[in-house]
Structures are given as C-alpha cells and as structure tokens.
C-alpha atoms as a PDB file:
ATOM      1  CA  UNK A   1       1.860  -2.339 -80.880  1.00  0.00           C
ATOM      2  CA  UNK A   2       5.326  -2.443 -79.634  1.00  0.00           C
ATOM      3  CA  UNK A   3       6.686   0.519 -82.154  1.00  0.00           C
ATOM      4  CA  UNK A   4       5.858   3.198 -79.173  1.00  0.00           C
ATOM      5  CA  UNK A   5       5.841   7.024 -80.773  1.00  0.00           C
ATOM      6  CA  UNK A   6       6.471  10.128 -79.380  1.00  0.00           C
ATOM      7  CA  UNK A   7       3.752  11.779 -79.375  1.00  0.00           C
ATOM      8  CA  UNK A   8       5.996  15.733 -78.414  1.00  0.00           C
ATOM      9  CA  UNK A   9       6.947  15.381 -82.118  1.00  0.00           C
ATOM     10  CA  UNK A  10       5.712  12.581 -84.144  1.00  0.00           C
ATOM     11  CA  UNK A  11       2.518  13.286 -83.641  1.00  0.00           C
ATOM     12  CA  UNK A  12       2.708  15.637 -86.260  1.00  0.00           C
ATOM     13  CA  UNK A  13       4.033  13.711 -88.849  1.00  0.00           C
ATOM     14  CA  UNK A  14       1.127  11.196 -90.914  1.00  0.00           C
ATOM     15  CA  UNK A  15       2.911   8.298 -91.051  1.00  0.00           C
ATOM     16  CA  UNK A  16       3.415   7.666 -87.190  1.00  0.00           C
ATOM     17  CA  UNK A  17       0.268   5.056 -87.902  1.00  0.00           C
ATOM     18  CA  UNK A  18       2.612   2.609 -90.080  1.00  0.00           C
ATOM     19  CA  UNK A  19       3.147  -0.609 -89.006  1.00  0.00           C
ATOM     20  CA  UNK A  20       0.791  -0.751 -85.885  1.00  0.00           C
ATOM     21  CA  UNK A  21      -0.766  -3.619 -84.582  1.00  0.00           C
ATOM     22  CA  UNK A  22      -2.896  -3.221 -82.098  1.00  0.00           C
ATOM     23  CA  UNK A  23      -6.725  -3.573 -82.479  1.00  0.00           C
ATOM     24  CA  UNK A  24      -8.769  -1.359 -80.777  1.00  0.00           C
ATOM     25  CA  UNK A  25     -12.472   0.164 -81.801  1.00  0.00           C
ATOM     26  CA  UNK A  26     -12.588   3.398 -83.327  1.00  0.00           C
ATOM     27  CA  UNK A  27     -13.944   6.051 -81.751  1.00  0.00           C
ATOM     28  CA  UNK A  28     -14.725   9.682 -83.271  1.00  0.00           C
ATOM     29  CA  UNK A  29     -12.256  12.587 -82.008  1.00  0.00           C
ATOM     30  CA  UNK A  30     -14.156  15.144 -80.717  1.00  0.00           C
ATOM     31  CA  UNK A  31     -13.528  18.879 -80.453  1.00  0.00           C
ATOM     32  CA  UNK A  32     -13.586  21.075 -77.660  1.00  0.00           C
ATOM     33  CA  UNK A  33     -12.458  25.124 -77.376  1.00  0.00           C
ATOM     34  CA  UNK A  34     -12.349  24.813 -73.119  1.00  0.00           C
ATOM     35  CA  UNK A  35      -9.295  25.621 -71.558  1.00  0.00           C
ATOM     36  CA  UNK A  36      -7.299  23.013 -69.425  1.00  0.00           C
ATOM     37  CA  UNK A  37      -9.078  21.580 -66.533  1.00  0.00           C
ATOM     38  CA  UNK A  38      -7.824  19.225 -63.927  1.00  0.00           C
ATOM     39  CA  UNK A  39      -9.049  17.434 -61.183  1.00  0.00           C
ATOM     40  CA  UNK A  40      -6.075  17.526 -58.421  1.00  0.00           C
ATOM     41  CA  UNK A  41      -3.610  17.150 -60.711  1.00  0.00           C
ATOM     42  CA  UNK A  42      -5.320  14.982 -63.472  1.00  0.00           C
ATOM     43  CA  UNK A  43      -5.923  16.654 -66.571  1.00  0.00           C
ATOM     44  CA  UNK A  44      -9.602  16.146 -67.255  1.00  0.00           C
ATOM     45  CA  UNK A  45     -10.284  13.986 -70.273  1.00  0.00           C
ATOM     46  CA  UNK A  46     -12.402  17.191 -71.881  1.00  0.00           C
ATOM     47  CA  UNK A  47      -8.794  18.893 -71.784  1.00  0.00           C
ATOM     48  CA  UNK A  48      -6.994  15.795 -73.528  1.00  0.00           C
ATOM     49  CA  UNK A  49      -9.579  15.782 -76.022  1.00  0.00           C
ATOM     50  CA  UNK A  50      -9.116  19.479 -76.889  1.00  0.00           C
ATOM     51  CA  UNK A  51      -5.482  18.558 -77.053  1.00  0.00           C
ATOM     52  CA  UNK A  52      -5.613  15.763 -79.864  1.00  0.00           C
ATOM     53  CA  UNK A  53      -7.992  17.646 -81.575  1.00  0.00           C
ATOM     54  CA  UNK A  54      -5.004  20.415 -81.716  1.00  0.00           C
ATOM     55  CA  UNK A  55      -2.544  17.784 -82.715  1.00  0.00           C
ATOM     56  CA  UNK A  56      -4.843  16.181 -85.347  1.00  0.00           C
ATOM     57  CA  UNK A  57      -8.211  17.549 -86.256  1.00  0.00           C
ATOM     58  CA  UNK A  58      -6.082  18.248 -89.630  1.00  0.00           C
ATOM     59  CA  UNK A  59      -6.573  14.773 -90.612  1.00  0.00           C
ATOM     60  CA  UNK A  60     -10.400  13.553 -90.622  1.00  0.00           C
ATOM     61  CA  UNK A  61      -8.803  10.067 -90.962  1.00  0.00           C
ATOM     62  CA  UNK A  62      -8.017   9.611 -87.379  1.00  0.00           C
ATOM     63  CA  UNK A  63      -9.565   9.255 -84.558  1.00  0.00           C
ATOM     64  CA  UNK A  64      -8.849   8.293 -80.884  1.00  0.00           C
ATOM     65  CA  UNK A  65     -10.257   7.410 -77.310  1.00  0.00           C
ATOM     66  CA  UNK A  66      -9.032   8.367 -74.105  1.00  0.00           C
ATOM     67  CA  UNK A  67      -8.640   5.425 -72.457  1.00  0.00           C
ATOM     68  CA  UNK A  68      -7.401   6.161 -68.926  1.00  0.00           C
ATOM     69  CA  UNK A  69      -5.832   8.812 -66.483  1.00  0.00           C
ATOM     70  CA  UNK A  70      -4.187   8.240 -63.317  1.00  0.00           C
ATOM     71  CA  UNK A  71      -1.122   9.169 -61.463  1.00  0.00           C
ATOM     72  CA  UNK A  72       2.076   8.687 -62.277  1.00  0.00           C
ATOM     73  CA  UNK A  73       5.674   9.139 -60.785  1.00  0.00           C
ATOM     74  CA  UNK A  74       7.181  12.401 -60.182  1.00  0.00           C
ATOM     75  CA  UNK A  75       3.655  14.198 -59.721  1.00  0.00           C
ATOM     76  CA  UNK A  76       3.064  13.870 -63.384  1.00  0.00           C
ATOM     77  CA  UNK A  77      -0.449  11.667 -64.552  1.00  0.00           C
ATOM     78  CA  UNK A  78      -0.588   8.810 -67.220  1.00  0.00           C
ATOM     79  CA  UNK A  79      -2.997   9.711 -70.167  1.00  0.00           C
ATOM     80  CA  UNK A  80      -3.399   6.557 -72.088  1.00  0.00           C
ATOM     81  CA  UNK A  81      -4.906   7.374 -75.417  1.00  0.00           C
ATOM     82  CA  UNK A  82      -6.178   4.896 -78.283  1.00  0.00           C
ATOM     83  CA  UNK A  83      -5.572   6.848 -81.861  1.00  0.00           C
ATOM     84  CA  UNK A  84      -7.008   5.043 -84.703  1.00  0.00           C
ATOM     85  CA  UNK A  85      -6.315   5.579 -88.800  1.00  0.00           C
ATOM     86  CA  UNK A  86      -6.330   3.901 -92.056  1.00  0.00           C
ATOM     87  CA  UNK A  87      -3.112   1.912 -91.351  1.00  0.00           C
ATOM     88  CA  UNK A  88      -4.204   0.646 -87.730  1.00  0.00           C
ATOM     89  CA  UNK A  89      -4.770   1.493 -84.617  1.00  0.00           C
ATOM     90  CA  UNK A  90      -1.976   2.033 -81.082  1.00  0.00           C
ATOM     91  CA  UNK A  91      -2.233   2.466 -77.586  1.00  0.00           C
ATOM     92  CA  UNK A  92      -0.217   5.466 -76.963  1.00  0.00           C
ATOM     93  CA  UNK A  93       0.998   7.078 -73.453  1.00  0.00           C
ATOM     94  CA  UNK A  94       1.703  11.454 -72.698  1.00  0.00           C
ATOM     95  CA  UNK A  95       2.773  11.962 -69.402  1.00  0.00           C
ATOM     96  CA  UNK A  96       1.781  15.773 -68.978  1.00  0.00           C
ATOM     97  CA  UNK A  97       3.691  17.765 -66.014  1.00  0.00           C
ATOM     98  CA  UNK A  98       2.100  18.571 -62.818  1.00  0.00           C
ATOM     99  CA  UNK A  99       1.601  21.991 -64.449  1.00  0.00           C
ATOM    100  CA  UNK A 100      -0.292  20.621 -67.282  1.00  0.00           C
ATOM    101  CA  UNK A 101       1.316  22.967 -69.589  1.00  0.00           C
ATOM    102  CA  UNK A 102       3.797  19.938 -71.252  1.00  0.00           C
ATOM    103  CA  UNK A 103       3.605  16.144 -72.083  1.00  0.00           C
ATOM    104  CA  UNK A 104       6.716  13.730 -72.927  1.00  0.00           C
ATOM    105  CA  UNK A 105       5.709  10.851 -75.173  1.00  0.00           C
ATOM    106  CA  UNK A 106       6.607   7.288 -75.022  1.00  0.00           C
ATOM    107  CA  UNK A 107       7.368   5.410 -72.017  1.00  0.00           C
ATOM    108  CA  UNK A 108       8.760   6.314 -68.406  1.00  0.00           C
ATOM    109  CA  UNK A 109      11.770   3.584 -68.308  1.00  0.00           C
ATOM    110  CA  UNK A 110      13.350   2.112 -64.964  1.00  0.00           C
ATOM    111  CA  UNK A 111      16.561   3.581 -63.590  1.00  0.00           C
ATOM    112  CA  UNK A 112      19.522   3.126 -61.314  1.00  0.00           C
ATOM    113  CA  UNK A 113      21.940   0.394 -60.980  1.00  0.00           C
ATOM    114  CA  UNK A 114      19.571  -2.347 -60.793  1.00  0.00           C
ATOM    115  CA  UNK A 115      16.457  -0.952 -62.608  1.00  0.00           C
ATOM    116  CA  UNK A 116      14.515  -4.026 -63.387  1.00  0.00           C
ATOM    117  CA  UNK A 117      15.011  -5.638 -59.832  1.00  0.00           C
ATOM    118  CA  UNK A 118      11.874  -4.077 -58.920  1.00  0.00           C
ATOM    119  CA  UNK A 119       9.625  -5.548 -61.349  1.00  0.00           C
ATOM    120  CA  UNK A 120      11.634  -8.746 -61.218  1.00  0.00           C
ATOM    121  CA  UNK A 121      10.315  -9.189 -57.773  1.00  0.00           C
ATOM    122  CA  UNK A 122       6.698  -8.103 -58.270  1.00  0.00           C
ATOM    123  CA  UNK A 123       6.518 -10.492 -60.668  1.00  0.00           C
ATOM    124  CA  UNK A 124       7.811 -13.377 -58.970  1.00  0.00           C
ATOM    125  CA  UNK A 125       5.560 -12.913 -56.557  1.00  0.00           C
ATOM    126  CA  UNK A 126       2.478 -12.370 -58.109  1.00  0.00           C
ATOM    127  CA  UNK A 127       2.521 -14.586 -60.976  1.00  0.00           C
ATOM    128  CA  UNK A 128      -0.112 -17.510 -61.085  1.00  0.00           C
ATOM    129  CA  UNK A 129      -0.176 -19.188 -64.928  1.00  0.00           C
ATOM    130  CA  UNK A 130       1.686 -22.559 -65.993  1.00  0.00           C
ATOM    131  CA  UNK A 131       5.288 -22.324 -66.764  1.00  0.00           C
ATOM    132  CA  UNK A 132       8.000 -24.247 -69.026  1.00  0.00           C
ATOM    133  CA  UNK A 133      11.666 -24.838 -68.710  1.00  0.00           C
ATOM    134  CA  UNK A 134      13.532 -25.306 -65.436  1.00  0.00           C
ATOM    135  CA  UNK A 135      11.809 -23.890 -62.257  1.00  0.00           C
ATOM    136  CA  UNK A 136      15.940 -22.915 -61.066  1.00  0.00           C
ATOM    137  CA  UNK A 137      16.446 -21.152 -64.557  1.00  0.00           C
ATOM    138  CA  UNK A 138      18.676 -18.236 -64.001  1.00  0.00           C
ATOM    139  CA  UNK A 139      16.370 -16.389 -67.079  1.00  0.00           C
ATOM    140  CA  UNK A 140      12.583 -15.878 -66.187  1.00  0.00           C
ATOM    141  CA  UNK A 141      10.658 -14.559 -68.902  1.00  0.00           C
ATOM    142  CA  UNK A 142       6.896 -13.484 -67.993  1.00  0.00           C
ATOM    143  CA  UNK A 143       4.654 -13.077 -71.182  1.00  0.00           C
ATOM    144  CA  UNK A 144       1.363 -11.172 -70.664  1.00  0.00           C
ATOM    145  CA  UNK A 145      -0.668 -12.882 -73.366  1.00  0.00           C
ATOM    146  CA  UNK A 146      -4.619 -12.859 -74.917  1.00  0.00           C
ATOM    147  CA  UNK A 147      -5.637 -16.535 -77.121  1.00  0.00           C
ATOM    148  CA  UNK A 148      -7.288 -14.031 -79.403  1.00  0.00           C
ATOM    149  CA  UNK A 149      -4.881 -11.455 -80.044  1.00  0.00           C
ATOM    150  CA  UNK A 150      -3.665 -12.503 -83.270  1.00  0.00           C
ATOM    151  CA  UNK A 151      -0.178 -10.878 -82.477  1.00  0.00           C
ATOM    152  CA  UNK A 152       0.483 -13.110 -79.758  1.00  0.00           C
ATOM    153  CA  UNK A 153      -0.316 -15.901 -82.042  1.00  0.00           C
ATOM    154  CA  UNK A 154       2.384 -14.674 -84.540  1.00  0.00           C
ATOM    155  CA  UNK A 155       5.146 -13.887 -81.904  1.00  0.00           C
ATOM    156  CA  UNK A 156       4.555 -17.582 -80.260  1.00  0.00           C
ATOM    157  CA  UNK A 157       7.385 -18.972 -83.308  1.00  0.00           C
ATOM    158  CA  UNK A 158       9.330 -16.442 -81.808  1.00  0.00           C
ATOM    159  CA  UNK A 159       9.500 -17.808 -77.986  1.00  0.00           C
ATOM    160  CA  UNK A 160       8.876 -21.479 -79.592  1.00  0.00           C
ATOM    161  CA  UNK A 161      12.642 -20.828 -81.295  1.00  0.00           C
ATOM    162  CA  UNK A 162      13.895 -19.018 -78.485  1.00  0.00           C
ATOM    163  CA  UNK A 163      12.863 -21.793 -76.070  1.00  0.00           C
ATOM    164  CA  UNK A 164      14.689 -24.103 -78.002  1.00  0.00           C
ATOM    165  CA  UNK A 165      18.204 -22.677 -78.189  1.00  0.00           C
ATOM    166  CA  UNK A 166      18.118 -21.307 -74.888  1.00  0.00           C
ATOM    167  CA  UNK A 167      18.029 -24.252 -72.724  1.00  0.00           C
ATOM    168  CA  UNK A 168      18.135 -22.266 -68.997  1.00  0.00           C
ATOM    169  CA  UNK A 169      15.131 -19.937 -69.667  1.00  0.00           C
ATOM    170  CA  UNK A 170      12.002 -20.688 -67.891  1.00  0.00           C
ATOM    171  CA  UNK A 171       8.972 -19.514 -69.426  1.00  0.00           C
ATOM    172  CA  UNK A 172       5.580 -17.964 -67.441  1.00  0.00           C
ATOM    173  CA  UNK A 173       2.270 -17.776 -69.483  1.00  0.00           C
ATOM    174  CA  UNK A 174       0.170 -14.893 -67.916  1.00  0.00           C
ATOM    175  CA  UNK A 175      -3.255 -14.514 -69.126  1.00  0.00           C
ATOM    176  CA  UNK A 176      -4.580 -10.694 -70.049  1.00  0.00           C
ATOM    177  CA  UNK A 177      -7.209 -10.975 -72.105  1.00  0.00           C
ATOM    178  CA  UNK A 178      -8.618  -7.654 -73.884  1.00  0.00           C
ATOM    179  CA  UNK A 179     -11.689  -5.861 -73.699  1.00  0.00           C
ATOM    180  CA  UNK A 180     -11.844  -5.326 -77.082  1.00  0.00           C
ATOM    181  CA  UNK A 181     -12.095  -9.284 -77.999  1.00  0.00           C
ATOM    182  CA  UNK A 182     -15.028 -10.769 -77.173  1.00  0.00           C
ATOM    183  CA  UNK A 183     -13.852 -14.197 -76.450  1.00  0.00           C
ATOM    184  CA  UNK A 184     -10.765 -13.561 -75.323  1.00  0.00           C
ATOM    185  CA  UNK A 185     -11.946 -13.933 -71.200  1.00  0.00           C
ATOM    186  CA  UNK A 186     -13.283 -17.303 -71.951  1.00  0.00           C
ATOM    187  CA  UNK A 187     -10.528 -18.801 -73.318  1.00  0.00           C
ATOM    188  CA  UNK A 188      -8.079 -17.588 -70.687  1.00  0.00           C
ATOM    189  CA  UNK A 189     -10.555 -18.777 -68.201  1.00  0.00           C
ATOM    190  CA  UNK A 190     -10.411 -22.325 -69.825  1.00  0.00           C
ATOM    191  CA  UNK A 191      -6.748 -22.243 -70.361  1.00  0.00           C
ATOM    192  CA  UNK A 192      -6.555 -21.263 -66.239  1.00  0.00           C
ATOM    193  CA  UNK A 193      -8.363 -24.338 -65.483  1.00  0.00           C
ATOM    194  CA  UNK A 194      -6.237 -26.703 -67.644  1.00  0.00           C
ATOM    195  CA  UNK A 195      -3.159 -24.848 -66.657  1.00  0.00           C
ATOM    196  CA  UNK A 196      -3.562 -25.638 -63.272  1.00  0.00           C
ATOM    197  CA  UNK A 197      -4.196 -29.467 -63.438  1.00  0.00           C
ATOM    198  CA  UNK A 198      -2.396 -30.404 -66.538  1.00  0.00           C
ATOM    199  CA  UNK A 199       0.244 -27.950 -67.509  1.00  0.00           C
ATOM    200  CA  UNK A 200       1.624 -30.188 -70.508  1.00  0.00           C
ATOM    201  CA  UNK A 201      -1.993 -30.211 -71.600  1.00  0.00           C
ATOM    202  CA  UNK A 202      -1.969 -25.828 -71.140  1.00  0.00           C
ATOM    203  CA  UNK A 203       0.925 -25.695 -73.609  1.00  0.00           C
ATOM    204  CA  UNK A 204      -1.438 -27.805 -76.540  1.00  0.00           C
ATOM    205  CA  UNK A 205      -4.611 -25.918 -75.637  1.00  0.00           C
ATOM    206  CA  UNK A 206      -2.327 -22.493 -75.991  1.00  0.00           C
ATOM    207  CA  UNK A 207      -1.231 -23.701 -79.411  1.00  0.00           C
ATOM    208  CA  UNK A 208      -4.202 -25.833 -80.378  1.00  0.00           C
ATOM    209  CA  UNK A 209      -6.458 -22.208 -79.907  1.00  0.00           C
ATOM    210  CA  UNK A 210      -3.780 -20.163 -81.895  1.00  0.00           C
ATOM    211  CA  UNK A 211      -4.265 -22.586 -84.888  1.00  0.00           C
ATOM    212  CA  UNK A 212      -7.731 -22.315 -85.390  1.00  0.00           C
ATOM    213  CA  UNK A 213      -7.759 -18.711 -83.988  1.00  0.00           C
ATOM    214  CA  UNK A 214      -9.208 -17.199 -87.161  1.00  0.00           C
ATOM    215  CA  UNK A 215     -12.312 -20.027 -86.864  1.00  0.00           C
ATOM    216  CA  UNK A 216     -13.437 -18.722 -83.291  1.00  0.00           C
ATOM    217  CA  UNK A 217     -16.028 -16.977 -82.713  1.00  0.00           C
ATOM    218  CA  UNK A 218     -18.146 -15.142 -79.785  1.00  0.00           C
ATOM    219  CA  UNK A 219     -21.318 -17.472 -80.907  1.00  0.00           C
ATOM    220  CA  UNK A 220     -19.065 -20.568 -81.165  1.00  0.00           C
ATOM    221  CA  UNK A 221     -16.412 -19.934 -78.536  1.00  0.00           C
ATOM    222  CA  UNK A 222     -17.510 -22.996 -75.994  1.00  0.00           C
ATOM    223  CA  UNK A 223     -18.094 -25.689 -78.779  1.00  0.00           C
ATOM    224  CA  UNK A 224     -14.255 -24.761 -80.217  1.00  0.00           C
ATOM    225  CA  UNK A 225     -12.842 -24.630 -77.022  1.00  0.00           C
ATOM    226  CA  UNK A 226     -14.339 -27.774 -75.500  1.00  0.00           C
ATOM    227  CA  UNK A 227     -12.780 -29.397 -78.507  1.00  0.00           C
ATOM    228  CA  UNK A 228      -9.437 -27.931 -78.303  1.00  0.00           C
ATOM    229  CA  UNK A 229      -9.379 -28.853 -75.240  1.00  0.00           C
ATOM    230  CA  UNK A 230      -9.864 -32.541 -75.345  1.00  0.00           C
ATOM    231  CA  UNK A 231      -7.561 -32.411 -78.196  1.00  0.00           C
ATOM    232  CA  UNK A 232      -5.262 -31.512 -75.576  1.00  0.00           C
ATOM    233  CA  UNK A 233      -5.621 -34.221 -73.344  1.00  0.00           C
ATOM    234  CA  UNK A 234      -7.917 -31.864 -71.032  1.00  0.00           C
ATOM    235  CA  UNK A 235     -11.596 -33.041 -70.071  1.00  0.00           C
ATOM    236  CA  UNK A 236     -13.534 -30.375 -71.583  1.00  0.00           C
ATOM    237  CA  UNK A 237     -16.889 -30.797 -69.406  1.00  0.00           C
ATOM    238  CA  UNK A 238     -14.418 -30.614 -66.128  1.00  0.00           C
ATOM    239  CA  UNK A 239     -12.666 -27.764 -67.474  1.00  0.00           C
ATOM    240  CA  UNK A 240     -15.914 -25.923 -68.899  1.00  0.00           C
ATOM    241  CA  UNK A 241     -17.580 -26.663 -65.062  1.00  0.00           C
ATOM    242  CA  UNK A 242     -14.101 -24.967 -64.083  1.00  0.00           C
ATOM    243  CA  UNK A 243     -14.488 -22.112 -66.101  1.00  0.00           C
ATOM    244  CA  UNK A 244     -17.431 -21.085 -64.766  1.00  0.00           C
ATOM    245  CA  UNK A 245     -16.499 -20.663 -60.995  1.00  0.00           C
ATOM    246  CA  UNK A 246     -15.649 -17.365 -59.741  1.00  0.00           C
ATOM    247  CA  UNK A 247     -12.195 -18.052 -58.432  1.00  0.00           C
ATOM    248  CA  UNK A 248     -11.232 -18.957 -61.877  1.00  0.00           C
ATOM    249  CA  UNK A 249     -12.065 -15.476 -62.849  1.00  0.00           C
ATOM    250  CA  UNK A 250     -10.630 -13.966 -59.885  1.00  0.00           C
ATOM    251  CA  UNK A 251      -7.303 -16.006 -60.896  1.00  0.00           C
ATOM    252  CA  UNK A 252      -7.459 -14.141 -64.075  1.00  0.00           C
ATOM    253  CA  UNK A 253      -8.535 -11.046 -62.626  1.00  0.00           C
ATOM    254  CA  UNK A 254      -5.663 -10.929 -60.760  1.00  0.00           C
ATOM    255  CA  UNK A 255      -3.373 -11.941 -63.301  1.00  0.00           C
ATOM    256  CA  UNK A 256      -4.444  -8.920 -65.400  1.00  0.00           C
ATOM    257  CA  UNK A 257      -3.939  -6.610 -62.365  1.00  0.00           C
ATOM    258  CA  UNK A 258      -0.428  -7.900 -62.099  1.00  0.00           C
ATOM    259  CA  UNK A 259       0.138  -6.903 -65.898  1.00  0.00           C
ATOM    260  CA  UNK A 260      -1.711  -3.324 -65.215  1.00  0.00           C
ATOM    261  CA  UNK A 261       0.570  -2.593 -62.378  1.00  0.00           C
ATOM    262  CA  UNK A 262       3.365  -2.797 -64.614  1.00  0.00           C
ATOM    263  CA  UNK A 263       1.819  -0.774 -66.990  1.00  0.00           C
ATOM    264  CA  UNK A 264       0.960  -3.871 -69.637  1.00  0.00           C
ATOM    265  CA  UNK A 265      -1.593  -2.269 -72.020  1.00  0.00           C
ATOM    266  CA  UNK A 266      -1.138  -4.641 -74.799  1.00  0.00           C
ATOM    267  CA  UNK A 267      -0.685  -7.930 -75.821  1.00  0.00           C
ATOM    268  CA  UNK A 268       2.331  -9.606 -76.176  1.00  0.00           C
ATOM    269  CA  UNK A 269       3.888  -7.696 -73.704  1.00  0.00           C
ATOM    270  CA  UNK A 270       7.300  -9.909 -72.212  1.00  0.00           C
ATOM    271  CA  UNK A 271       9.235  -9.353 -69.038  1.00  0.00           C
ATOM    272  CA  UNK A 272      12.815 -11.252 -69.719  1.00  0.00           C
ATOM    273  CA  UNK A 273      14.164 -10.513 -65.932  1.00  0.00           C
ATOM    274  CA  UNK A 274      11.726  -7.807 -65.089  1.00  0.00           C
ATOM    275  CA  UNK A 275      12.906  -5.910 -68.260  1.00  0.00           C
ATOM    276  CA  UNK A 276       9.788  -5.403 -70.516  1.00  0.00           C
ATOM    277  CA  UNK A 277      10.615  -5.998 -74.205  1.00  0.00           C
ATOM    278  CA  UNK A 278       9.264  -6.257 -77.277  1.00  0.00           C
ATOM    279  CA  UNK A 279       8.444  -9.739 -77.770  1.00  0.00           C
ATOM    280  CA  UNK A 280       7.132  -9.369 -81.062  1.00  0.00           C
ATOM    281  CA  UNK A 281       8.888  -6.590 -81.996  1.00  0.00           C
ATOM    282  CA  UNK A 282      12.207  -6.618 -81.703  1.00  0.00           C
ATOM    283  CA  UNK A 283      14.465  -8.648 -84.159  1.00  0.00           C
ATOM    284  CA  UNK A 284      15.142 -12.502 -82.848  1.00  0.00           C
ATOM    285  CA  UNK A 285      19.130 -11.550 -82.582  1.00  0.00           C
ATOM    286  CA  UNK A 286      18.684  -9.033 -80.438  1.00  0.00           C
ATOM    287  CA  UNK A 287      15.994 -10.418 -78.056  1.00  0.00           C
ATOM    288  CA  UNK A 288      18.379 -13.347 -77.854  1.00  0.00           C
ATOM    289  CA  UNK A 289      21.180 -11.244 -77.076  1.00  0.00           C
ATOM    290  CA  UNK A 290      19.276  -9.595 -73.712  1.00  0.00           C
ATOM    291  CA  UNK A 291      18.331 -12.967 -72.351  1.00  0.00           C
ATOM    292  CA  UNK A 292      21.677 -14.434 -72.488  1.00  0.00           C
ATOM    293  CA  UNK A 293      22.716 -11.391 -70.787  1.00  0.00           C
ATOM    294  CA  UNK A 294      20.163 -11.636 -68.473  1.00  0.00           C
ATOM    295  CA  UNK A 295      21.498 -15.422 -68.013  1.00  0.00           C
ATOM    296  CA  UNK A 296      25.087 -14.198 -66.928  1.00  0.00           C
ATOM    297  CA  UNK A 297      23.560 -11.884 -64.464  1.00  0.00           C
ATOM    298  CA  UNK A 298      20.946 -13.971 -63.505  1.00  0.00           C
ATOM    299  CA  UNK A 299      23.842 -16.768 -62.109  1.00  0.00           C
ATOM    300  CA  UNK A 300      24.558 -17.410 -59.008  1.00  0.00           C
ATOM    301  CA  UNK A 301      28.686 -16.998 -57.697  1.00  0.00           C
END
C-alpha cells in the first residue's frame, strides 16, 4: 500500500497493480463522455470518473472508486481514488491544477529546511494511544495502525526488531481503523480502553489480536476479544462496559482525524520524527538508517 505510483505515467502501464496491499471493495468504473466540471475549484467526481475511464477503460479488469476530493495546497484539490485489479487493490492520490487541465501523481512531500517540524508538532500534540520506550526519547515514532489490517500485523516484526536494537526510540500506537473492515472499530475501541488503564496489558492485547487475526470475525468479534483481553491481564467485562461509552469512540474518532490531517489513508502508515515512512515497506536497513538519523538530530546540545 506503501509502493505509491504515478499515476501522469504509470497509469498506463498494466503492471502498476503488482505488489499492492491494500484491501479495499471493488467498485465498477463507470463511463462518462461530459466535459470537466468543477465545483469552485474541485473537479466534480463525474469528471474524475470520465478521466479513469480515459486512462483505463482498455482493461475490463480494473476498476476503481473515487474516494474523496478536497483542497489541497497551492490551489490545487486532492482526488483520492481506490483502483482495483486482479493483483490487488491501492489507494492512489492526482493532485489536478487549479485549471483542471493537469494532475501530478504520487504524493505532495514537505519542504524547506526543517520540513517535518510541522507534523512533528501536530503530532505531539494530538496524539492520545499508549506508548513504549522512554517518554525523553530523542526518536518518536507515531504508527497509525488497524487490529485487522493484516499488513499491520506483518510489519509489527518489523518495529518489534527495531524496538529492540534501538534502545532511545519511543513508540506511539494510534488507532485508525478502516471502513472497509468490519471489526476493525471494535477492537480499537477495546484496545483504547485497555490502553488507557493498563498500557503493558495494550501491548499483549495488540499482539494477542494479531495472532488470532485470521480467526476473527464480525459475528464473533466480542467473544474473541473479551478473551484476548483477559489473556492480557485486562478485565474484559470492564473493558467491554468501556467500549461502549461514547468518549471511547470520540477518543478514536479523534485519533483517526489526527491521521486524516496528515493525509494517513492507509494502514501502517509511521511518522519516525514527523517524517511519514513506509513502515512496511521499506527495507529494515534503511528504515533503521532514518531513525538513527533522526536520533542525532533529535538530541539535545
């Protein structure tokens, strides 16, 4: 979900699906012949779906879903689109001109001097979930996570390892679960409510759900998780009674909005030092490599 394409160019090629991750529902493209519309300066989604019908309605294989336009910097707007195919399915991004006669693909990075200072202090801030390693660490990494997104379960190895050789890292568990997975709210709710009166017992309920994660189910979300959570050391009547009140959803609510505002669409997404990386993407050496960089920065004189 990480592997982010440009969609200027590589949209035309029919491999751009290898290798994603990222599970999303189908959805039929549909075809339109109307000329570009906006509203302000918002392409309509009518006008987006004429244009990926353009870039693909050679290929009855795929199929997308315009997930969202808004605003974005420089008088440009954010279309988020969901393309689906035999190989997987992506969340992808076009950022078309205020003109609406081009789109860039990919990402809009942070610039200047200093460019992750900005989300570095948003996040600090607004995040709310349990934590691990040093509260003075001079590395904070922030990892927007969902309990059922089985590529969170398969990059957790990755932070276990990286936890473990990097001794001054402190680690931030931010729940942001997905519409798509339909017990994914649940859980994060539960794992708010242990978080927040037993944090050792958050880290065994995180693991303890990733273990059986392929055993969940919609229909028998609350039994599993009741049990995974005494397994944990949790009291899983308290924390079910917990998980029901709407401040714990508002806790989550917010913790999603904090990922949204920094343009999180998927799960694992990782902040090491308000730089977002790859978490799960990106080979160990190299991920290592940025956080002990971030470490000499992060030090105080």
């Amino acid at each position: 979900m990480f592997r982010h394409i440009a969609l200027c160019c590589a949209l035309l090629s029919a491999s751009f699906l290898a290798g994603q991750q990222k599970a999303v529902p189908p959805t039929h493209p549909t075809s339109s012949s109307a000329h570009p519309a906006t509203t302000g300066s918002l392409p309509s989604e009518e006008t987006v779906n004429a244009f990926m019908q353009q870039m693909f309605g050679y290929d009855p294989s795929l199929s997308w879903k315009v997930s969202e336009i808004k605003p974005a910097p420089g008088g440009m707007a954010l279309v988020n689109v969901i393309i689906s195919g035999p190989q997987g399915q992506q969340a992808n991004k076009l950022y078309v001109t205020p003109d609406g006669k081009h789109a860039i693909g990919g990402e809009l990075i942070p610039f200047g001097a200093h460019p992750f200072d900005p989300a570095k202090e948003q996040l600090a801030k607004g995040v709310n979930g349990p934590s691990r390693g040093p509260a003075n660490a001079p590395v904070t990494i922030v990892e927007f996570s969902d309990l059922q997104c089985p590529h969170c379960k398969q990059a957790q190895p990755t932070i276990d390892k990286l936890l473990t050789e990097e001794k001054n890292v402190r680690l931030v568990f931010q729940s942001f679960p997905l519409p798509l997975h339909d017990w994914a709210t649940k859980a994060a709710y539960y794992a708010d409510c242990i978080g927040r009166t037993n944090n050792d017992a958050f880290w065994k309920f995180m693991q303890g759900t990733y273990d059986v994660q392929g055993d969940i189910t919609a229909g028998n979300s609350d039994e599993k998780l009741k049990g995974i959570a005494d397994a944990s050391g949790a009291k899983s009547a308290e924390v079910a009674a917990c998980a029901d009140k709407p401040d714990t959803a508002g806790r989550v609510e917010r913790s999603m909005e904090l990922g949204k505002s920094l343009e999180v669409t998927g799960t694992p997404t990782a902040f090491v030092n308000g730089r977002k990386v790859p978490i799960g993407g990106m080979p160990y050496d190299t991920l290592k490599m940025i956080v002990e960089n971030a470490a000499r920065e992060g030090k105080t004189p």
